[in-house]
Protein backbone atom coordinates (compact mmCIF):
# COMPACT_ATOMS: atom_id res chain seq x y z
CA UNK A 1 -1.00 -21.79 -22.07
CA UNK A 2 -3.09 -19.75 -19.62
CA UNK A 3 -4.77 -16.68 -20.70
CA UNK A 4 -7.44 -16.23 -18.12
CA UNK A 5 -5.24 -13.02 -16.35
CA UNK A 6 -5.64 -11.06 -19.96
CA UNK A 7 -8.23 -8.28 -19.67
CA UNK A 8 -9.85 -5.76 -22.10
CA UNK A 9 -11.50 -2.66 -21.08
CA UNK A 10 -13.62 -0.14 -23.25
CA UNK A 11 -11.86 3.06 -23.54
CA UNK A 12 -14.39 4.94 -26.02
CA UNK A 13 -14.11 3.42 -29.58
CA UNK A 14 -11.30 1.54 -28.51
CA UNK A 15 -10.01 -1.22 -26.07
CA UNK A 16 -7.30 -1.25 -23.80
CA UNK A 17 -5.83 -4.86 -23.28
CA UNK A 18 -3.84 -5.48 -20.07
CA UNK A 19 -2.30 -8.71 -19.35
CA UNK A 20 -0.54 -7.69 -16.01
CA UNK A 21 1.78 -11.39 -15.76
CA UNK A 22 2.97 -10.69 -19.31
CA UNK A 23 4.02 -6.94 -18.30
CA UNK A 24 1.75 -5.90 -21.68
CA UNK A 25 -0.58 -2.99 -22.42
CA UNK A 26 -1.62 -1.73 -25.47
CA UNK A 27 -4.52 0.06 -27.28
CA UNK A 28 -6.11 -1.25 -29.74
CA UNK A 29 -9.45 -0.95 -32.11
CA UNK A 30 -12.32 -3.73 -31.80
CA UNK A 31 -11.48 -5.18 -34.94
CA UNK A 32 -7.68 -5.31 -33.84
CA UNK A 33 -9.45 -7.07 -30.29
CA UNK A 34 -11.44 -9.63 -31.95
CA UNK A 35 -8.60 -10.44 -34.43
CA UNK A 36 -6.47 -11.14 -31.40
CA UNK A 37 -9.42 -13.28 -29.33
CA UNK A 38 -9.34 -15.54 -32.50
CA UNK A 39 -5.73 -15.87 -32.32
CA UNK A 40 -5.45 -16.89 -28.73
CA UNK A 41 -8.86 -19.02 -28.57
CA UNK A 42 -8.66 -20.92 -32.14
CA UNK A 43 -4.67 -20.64 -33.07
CA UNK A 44 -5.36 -18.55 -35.66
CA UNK A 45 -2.77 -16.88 -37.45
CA UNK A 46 -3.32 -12.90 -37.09
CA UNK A 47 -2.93 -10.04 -39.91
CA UNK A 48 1.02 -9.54 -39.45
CA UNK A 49 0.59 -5.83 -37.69
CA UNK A 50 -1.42 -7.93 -34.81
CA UNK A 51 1.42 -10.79 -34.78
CA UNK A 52 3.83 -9.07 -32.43
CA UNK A 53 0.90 -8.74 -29.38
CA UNK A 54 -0.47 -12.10 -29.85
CA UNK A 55 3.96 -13.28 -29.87
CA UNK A 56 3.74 -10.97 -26.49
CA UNK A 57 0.22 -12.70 -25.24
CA UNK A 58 1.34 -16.38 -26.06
CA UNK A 59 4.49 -15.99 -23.83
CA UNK A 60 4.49 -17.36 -20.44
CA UNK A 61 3.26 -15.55 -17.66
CA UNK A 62 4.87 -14.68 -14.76
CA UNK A 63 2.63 -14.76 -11.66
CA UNK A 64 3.29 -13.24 -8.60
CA UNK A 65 5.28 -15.69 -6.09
CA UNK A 66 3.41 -16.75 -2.97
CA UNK A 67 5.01 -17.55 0.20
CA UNK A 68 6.03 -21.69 0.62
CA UNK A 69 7.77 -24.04 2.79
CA UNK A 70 9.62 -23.10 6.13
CA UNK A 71 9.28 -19.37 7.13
CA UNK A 72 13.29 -18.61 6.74
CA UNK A 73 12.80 -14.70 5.26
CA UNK A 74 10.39 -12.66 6.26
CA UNK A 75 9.47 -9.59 4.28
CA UNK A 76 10.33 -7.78 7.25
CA UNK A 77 10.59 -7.59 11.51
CA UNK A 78 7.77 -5.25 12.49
CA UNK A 79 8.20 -3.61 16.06
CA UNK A 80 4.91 -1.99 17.68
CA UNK A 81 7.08 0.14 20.37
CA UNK A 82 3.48 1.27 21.97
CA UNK A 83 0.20 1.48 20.54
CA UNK A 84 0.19 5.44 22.53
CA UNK A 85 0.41 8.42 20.82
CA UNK A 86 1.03 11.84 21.62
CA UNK A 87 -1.64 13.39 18.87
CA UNK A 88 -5.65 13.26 18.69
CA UNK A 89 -6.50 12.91 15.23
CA UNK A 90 -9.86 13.96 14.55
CA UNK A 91 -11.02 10.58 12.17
CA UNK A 92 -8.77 8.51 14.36
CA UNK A 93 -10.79 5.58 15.62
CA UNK A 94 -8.31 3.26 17.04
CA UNK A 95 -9.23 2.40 20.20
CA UNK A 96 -5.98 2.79 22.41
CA UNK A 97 -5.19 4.81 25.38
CA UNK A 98 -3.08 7.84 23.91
CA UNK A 99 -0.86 8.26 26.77
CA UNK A 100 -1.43 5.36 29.33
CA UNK A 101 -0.73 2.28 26.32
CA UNK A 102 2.23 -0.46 27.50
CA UNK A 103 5.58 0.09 25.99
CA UNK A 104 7.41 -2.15 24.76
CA UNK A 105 10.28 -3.52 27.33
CA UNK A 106 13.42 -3.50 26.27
CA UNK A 107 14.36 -7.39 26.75
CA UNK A 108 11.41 -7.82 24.57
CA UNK A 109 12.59 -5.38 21.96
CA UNK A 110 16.55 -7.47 22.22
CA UNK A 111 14.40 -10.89 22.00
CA UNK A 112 12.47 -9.58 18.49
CA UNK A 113 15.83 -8.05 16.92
CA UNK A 114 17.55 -11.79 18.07
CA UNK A 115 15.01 -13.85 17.00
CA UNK A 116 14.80 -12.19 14.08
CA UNK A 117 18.48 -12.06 13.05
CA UNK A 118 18.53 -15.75 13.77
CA UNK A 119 16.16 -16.58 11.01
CA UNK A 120 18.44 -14.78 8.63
CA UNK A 121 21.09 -16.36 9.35
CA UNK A 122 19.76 -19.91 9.38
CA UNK A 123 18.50 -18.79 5.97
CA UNK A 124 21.88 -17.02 4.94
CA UNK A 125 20.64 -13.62 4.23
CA UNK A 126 22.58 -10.57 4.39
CA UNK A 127 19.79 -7.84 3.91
CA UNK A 128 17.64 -7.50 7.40
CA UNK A 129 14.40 -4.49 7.53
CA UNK A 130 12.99 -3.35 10.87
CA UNK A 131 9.79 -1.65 10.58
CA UNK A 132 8.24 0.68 13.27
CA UNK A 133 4.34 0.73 13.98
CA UNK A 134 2.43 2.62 16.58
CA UNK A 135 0.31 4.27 17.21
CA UNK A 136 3.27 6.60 17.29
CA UNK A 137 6.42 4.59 17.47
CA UNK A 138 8.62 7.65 18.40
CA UNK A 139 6.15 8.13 21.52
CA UNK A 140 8.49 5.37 22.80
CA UNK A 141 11.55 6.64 21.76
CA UNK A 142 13.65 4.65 24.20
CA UNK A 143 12.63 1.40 22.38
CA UNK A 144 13.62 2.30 19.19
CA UNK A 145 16.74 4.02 19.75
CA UNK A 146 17.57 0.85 21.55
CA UNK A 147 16.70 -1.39 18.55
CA UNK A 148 18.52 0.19 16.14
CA UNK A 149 21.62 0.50 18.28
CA UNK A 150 21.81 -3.24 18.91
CA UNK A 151 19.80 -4.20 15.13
CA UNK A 152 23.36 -2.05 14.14
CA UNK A 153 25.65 -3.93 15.94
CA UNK A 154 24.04 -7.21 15.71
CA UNK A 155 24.37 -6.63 11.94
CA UNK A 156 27.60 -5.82 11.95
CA UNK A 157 28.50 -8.85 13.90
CA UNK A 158 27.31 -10.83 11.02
CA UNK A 159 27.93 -9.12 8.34
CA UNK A 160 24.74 -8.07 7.54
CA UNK A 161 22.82 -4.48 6.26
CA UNK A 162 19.86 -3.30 8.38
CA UNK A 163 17.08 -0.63 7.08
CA UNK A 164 15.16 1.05 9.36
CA UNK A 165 11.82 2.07 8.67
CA UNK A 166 8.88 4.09 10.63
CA UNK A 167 5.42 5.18 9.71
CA UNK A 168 5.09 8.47 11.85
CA UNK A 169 2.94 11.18 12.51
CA UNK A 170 6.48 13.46 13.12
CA UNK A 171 5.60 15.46 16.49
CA UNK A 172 9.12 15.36 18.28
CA UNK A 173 11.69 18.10 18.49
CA UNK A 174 14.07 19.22 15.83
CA UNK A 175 16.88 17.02 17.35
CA UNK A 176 15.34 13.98 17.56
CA UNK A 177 14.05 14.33 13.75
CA UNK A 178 17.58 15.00 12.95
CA UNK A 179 18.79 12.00 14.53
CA UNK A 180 15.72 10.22 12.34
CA UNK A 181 16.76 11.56 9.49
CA UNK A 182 20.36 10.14 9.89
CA UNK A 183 19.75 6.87 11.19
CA UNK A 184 16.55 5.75 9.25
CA UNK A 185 16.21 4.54 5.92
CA UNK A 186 12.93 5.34 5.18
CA UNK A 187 10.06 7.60 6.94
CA UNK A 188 6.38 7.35 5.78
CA UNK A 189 5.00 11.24 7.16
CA UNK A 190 1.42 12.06 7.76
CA UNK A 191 0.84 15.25 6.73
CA UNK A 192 -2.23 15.75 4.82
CA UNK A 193 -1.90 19.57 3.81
CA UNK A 194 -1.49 22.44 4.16
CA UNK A 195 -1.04 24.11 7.58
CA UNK A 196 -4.94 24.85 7.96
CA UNK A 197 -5.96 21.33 6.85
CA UNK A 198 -3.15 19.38 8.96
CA UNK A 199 -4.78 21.64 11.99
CA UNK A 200 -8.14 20.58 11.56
CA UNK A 201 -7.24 16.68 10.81
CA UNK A 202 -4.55 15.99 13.38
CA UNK A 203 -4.49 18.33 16.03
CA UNK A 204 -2.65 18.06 19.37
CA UNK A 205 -3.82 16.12 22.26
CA UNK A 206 -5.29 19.02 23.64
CA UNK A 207 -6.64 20.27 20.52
CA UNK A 208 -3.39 22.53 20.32
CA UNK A 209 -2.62 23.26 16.48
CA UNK A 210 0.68 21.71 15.38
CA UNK A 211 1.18 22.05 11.95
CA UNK A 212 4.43 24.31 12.69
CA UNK A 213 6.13 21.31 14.01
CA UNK A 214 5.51 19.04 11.52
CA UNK A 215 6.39 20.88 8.71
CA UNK A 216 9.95 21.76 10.26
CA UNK A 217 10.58 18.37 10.49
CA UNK A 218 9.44 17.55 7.32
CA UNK A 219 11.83 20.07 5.93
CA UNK A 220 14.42 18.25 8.35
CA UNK A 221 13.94 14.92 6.72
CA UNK A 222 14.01 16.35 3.23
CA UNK A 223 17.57 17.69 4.42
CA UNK A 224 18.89 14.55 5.52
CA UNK A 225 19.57 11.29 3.95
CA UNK A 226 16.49 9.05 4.88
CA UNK A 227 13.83 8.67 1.81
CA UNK A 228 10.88 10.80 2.91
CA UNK A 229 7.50 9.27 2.05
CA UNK A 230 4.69 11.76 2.78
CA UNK A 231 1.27 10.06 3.68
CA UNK A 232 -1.82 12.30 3.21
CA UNK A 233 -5.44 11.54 3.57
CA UNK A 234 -8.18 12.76 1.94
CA UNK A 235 -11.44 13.82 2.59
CA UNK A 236 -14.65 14.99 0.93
CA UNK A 237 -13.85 18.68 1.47
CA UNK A 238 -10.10 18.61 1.01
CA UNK A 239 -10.32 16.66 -2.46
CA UNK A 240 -10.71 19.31 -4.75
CA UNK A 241 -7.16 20.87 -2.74
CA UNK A 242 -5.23 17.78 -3.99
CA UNK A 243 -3.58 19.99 -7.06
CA UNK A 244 -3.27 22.78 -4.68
CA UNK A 245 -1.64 20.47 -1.68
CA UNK A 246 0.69 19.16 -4.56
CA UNK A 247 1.96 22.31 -5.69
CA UNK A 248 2.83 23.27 -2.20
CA UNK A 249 4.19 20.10 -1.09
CA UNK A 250 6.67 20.20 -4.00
CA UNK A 251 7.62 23.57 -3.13
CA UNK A 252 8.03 22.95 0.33
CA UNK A 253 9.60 19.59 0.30
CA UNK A 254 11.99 16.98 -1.29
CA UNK A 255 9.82 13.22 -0.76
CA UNK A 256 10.44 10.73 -2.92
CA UNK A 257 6.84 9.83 -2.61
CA UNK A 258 3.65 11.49 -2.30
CA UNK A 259 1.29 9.05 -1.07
CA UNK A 260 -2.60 10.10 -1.14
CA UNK A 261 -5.02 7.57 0.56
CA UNK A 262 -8.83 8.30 0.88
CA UNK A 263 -10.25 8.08 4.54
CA UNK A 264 -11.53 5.82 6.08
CA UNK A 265 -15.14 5.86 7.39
CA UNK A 266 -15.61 5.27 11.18
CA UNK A 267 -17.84 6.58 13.13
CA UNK A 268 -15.22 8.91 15.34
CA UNK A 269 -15.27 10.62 11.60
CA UNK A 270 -18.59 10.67 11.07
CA UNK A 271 -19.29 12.17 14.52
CA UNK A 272 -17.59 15.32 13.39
CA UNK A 273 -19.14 15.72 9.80
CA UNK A 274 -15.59 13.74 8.04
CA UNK A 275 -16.71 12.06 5.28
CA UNK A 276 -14.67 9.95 2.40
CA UNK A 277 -14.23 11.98 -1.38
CA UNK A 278 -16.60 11.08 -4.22
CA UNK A 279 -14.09 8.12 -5.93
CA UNK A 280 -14.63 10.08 -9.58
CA UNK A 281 -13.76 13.04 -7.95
CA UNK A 282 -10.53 11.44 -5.89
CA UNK A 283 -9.41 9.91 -9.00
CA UNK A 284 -9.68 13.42 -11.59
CA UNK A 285 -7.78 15.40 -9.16
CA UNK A 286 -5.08 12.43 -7.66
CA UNK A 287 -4.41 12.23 -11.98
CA UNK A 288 -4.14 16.39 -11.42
CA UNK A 289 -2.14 16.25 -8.42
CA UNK A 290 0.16 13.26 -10.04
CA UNK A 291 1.18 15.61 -12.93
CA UNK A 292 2.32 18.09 -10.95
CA UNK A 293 4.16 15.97 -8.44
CA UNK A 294 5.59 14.90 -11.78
CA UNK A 295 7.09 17.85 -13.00
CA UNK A 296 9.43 17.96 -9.53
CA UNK A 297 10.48 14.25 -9.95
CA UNK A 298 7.77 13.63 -7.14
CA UNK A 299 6.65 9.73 -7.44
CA UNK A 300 2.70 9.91 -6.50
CA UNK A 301 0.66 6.53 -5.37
CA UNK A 302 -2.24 5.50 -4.25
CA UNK A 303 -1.65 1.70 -1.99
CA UNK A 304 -4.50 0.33 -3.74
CA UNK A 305 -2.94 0.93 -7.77
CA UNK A 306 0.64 -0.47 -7.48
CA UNK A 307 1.74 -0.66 -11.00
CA UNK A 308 5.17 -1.30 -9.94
CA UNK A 309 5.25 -6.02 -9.98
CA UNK A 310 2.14 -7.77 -9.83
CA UNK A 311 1.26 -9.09 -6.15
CA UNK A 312 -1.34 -11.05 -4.43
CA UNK A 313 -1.20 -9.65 -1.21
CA UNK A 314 -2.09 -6.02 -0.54
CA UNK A 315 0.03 -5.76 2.76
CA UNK A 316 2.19 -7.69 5.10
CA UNK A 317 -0.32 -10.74 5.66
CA UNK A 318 0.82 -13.63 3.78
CA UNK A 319 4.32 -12.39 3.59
CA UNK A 320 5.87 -13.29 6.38
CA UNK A 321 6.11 -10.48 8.08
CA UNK A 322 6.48 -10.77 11.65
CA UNK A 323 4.82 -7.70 13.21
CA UNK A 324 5.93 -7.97 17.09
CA UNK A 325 3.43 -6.10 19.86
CA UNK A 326 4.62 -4.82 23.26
CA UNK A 327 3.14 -8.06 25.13
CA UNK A 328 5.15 -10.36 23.01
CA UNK A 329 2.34 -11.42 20.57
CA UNK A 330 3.12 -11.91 16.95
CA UNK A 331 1.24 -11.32 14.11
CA UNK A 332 1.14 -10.41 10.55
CA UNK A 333 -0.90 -7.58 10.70
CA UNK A 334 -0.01 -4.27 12.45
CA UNK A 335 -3.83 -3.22 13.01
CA UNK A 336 -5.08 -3.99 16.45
CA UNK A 337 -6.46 -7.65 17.43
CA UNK A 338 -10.34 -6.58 17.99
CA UNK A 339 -10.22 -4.86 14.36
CA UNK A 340 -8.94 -8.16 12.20
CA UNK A 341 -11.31 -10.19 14.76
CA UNK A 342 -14.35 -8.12 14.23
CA UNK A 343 -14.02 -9.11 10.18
CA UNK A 344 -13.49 -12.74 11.23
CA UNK A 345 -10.09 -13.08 10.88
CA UNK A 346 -7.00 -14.68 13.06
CA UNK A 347 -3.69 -12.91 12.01
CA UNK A 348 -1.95 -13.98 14.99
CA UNK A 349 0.87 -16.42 14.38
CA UNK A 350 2.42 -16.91 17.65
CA UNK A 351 4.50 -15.64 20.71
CA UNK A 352 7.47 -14.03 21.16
CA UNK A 353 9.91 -16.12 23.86
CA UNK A 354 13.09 -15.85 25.75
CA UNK A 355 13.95 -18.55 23.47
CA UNK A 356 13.03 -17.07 20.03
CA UNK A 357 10.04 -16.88 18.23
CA UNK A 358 7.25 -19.80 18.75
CA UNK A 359 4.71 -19.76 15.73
CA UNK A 360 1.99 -21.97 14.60
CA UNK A 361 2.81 -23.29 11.11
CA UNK A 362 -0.68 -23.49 10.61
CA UNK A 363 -1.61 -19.76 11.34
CA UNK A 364 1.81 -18.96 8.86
CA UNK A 365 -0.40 -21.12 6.39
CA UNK A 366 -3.56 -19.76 6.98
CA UNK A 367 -2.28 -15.72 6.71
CA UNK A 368 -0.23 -17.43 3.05
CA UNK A 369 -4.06 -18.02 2.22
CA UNK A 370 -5.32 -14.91 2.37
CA UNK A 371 -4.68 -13.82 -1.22
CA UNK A 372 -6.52 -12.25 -3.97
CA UNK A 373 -7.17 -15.84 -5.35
CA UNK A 374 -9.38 -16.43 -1.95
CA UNK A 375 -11.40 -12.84 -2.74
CA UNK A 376 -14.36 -13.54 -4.33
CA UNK A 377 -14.62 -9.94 -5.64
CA UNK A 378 -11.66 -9.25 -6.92
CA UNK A 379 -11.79 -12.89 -9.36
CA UNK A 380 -12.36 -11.03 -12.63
CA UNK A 381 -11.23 -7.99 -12.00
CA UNK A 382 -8.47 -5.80 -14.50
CA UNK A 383 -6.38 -5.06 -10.75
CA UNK A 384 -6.67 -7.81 -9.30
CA UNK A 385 -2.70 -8.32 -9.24
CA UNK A 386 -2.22 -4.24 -8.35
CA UNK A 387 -4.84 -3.75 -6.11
CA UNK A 388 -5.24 -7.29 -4.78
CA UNK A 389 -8.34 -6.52 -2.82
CA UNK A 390 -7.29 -3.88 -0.52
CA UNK A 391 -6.84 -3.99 3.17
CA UNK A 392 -7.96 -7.49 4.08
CA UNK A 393 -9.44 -6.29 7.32
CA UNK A 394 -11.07 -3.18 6.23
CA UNK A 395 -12.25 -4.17 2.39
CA UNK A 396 -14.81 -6.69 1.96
CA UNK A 397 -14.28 -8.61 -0.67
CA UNK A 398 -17.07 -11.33 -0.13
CA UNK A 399 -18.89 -10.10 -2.54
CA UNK A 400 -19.59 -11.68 -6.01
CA UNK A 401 -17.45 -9.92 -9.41
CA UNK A 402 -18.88 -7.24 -10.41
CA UNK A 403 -19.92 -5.99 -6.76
CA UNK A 404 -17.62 -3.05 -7.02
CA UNK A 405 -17.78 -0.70 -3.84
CA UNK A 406 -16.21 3.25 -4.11
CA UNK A 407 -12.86 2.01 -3.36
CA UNK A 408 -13.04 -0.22 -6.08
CA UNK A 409 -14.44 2.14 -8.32
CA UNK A 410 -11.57 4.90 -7.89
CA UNK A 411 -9.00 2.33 -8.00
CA UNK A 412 -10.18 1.00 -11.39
CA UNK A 413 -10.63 4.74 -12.17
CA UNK A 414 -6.61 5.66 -11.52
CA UNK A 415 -5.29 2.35 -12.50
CA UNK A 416 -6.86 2.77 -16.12
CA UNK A 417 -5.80 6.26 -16.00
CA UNK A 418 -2.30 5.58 -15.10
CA UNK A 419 -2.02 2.79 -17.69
CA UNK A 420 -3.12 4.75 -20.39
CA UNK A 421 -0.36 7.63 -19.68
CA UNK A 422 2.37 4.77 -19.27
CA UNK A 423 2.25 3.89 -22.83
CA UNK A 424 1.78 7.26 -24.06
CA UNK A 425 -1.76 8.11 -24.21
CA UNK A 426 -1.76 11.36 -22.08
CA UNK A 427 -4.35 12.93 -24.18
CA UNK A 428 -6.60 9.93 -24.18
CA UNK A 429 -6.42 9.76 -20.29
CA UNK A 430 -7.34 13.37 -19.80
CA UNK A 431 -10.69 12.45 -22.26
CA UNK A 432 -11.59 9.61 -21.36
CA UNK A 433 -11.31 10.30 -16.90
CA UNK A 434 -13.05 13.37 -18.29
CA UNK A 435 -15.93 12.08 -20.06
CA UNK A 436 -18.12 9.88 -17.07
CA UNK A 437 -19.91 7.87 -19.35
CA UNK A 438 -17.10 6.43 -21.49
CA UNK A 439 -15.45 6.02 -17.71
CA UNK A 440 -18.37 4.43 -16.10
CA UNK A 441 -18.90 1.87 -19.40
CA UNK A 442 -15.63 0.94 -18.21
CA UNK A 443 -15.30 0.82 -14.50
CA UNK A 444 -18.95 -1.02 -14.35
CA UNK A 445 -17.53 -3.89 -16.34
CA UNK A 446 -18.43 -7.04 -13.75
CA UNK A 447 -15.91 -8.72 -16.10
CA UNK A 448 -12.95 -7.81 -17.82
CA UNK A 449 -11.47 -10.79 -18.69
CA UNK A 450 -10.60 -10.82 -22.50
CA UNK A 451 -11.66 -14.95 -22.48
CA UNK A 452 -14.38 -16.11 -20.93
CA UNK A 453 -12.74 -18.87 -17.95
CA UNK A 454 -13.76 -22.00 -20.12
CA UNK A 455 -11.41 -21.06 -22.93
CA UNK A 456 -9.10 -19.01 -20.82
CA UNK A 457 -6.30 -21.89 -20.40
C-alpha cells in the first residue's frame, strides 16, 4: 500500500490531511496526526475515534489515468480557424497578424472533422467535441459555421452527439451571437469587468471602446441555451475589484462559471505599466469574490485549483487532443509553435492529409510524458494532482520542491482555502487566509508529504 500522495499541512494549531487519490480531507489536532503516522508507518492499531481515517487512508488509491496504447479517443478535435483577431488587447503578446493571419480552408476544415470522426468510429464512440481556438475563432466565421454544419450531419450519419465549444473574446453582432448561443454547447467569454476595466484591457483594434458589445452578447448567451463560461483576468490594480466585478457579473448575467485567471507577464504588458496581482492578495479576494458568486449558484475557478478529479495534466498535452492549425499542422497544444519552442518543447504530433491524420507515435508518446510526475517542482507538493504544474509552456517547473514561484503560492493559497470550506470549516478559512503568518507557515512548506518517500509505500 502506497501512501506517498497523503499530505499534511499546518493550519494554526491544527493539521489538515489531504490524500487527493483517496478523495479524503479532514482536520485534525497533532496528536490526532501523529497517532495516524504511527498507524500507517508501523501498523499500529489507532485510538477507535482515529480508526475510521486510517480505514479511509489504508484503502486503495485511485490515481489519475494517463493516456496508453493506440490514440483511438481523443479528449477532443481542436480547430484553430485563424490565429487573426479583430481586437487589440492591451497585455496581448501573441505575435500574429490581427487582420492579415491565414484562415483556415475549408477542405482542410472537412479533412479535420473526417479524420476525426474516423477515429471514433474505429474506436466505437458515440460522444464527439469540437473545440474552437484563435486568436478569435469567430474572426473566421465561415470556417466554423461550415464545421459544425457538416460535424452535425456527419454525426448524424453515424449516430453520434457532437458538442461544440469556443473560447471567444465575443465582438460580433447580435445575430451571429444568437446563432452561437443556439448552436454551441459551451462558450468560454473574456470579459474581465466592468465596462471601464473591459475598455482599458481589450479595446478595439483601433483603440475604439467596446465594452457595449460584449456585454449584449453576454446577456445574449445567458438567454440562450449554450453554458456560458466567463473568463476574466486579473491584474494588480483590478484585484481588489474582484468582489465588486462578482457582484455585478451576477447581476448582469446567468454563467455557469466564473473563471478568474491572473495575467500573465509579457513584456507588451509591462510596456504599458500591466502588472500581475500580489498572489495573497488574488487569493483573499478570489475566496471574496467565490462567496458571492456562490450565493447566485455561480460556480467560480481558478485553472490552476481543480478540485473537481485528480489529473496529471494541466491542459490538452498528453491527452490526446488533436489541436488542428490552418496549414494542416497538428499538435496538442493550441499556443503558437515559437512559444512551446522557446521553453524547449515539441508539441507537434503530425500533419493533417487528404488521407486522414499522419502522426508520429513517438511525439503522441512524448506529449503522454509531459505530466506532473516529469515536474520536478511540483514532486511533493499538496496540488500536485489539482494544479499539476500549470501551463507546461508558460510555468517552469524545473525547479527543485520547495521552489515555489507566485503562481504557486496563490494556488496553494486557494486550494487550502477551498478545502477547508468543502468540509465545513468556513470560519477557519476566513482566519486562517486572514492571518499571513499561519498562511505563510503553510504555503512555504517545501514538503507536505505526511511520510517521508522511504516509508511512503
Amino acid at each position: 500500500m502506497s501512501f506517498a500522495n497523503v499530505f499534511s499541512i499546518p493550519i494554526g494549531n491544527k493539521v489538515l490531511l489531504y490524500a487527493p487519490l483517496h478523495q479524503f480531507t479532514a482536520l485534525v489536532n497533532q496528536a490526532a496526526l501523529f497517532s495516524i503516522r504511527d498507524s500507517l508507518q508501523r501498523s499500529q492499531l489507532p485510538p477507535p475515534v482515529l480508526q475510521p481515517v486510517v480505514d479511509q487512508l489504508l484503502r486503495q488509491p485511485v490515481p489519475p489515468s494517463k493516456r496508453t496504447g493506440p490514440l483511438d479517443s481523443p479528449v477532443f478535435l481542436g480547430i484553430i480557424p485563424t490565429r487573426g483577431c479583430n481586437m487589440a488587447c492591451a497585455y496581448c503578446d501573441f505575435a500574429a497578424l490581427k487582420q492579415d493571419s491565414p484562415i483556415m480552408s475549408l477542405p482542410t476544415a472537412r479533412q479535420a472533422v473526417d479524420a476525426y470522426f474516423e477515429i471514433l468510429r474505429g474506436a466505437a464512440t458515440t460522444q464527439a467535441d469540437i473545440h474552437f481556438f484563435g486568436g478569435e475563432p469567430f474572426f473566421a466565421d465561415q470556417v466554423i459555421h461550415f464545421v459544425v454544419s457538416y460535424a452535425n450531419m456527419r454525426a448524424e450519419e453515424y449516430g453520434m452527439t457532437v458538442n461544440f465549444e469556443a473560447t471567444t473574446n465575443g465582438l460580433y453582432s447580435a445575430n451571429r451571437c444568437r446563432w452561437i448561443a443556439e448552436h454551441f454547447s459551451t462558450i468560454v467569454l473574456s470579459l474581465d469587468g466592468t465596462p471601464d476595466i473591459q475598455d482599458r484591457h481589450r479595446p478595439g483594434i483601433n483603440g475604439a471602446p467596446l465594452s457595449d458589445i460584449i456585454i449584449r452578447n453576454a446577456k445574449i448567451l445567458s438567454e440562450g441555451p449554450v453554458e456560458l463560461v466567463i473568463r476574466a483576468c486579473v491584474t494588480a490594480e483590478t484585484v481588489v475589484r474582484l468582489p465588486a466585478i462578482a457582484e455585478w457579473i451576477s447581476q448582469e448575467f446567468r454563467p455557469s462559471t466564473v473563471c478568474f485567471e491572473t495575467l500573465s507577464l509579457s513584456h507588451v504588458a509591462a510596456d504599458i505599466a500591466f502588472a500581475p496581482p500580489d498572489p495573497w492578495e488574488f487569493a483573499t479576494y478570489f475566496d471574496q469574490a467565490a462567496r458571492i458568486l456562490h450565493e447566485s449558484g455561480i460556480e467560480t475557478v481558478i485553472s490552476t485549483a481543480d478540485l473537481y478529479a485528480p489529473r496529471v495534466s494541466f491542459c490538452p498535452v498528453g491527452k490526446d487532443a488533436l489541436i488542428v492549425s490552418p496549414d494542416g499542422a497538428v499538435d496538442t497544444c493550441y499556443l503558437l509553435q515559437k512559444d512551446w519552442e522557446s521553453s524547449g518543447l515539441n508539441l507537434r504530433l503530425g500533419w493533417l492529409r487528404e488521407s486522414g491524420f499522419e502522426l508520429s507515435p513517438v511525439a503522441i508518446q512524448h506529449a503522454r510524458d509531459l505530466n506532473v510526475d516529469t515536474r520536478p517542482l511540483c514532486a511533493d507538493c499538496f496540488c500536485r494532482f489539482s494544479c499539476a504544474g500549470g501551463c507546461h509552456v508558460n510555468h517552469d517547473t524545473s525547479r527543485p520542491p520547495g521552489g515555489y514561484d507566485d503562481l504557486c503560492i496563490q494556488t496553494r493559497l486557494i486550494t487550502v482555502t477551498r478545502l477547508l470550506r468543502q468540509i465545513g470549516q468556513d470560519s477557519l478559512a476566513d482566519t486562517w487566509l486572514a492571518d499571513r503568518a499561519a498562511a505563510e507557515t503553510a504555503v512555504w512548506q517545501p514538503n507536505d508529504r505526511l511520510l517521508c518517500p522511504e516509508v511512503a509505500s
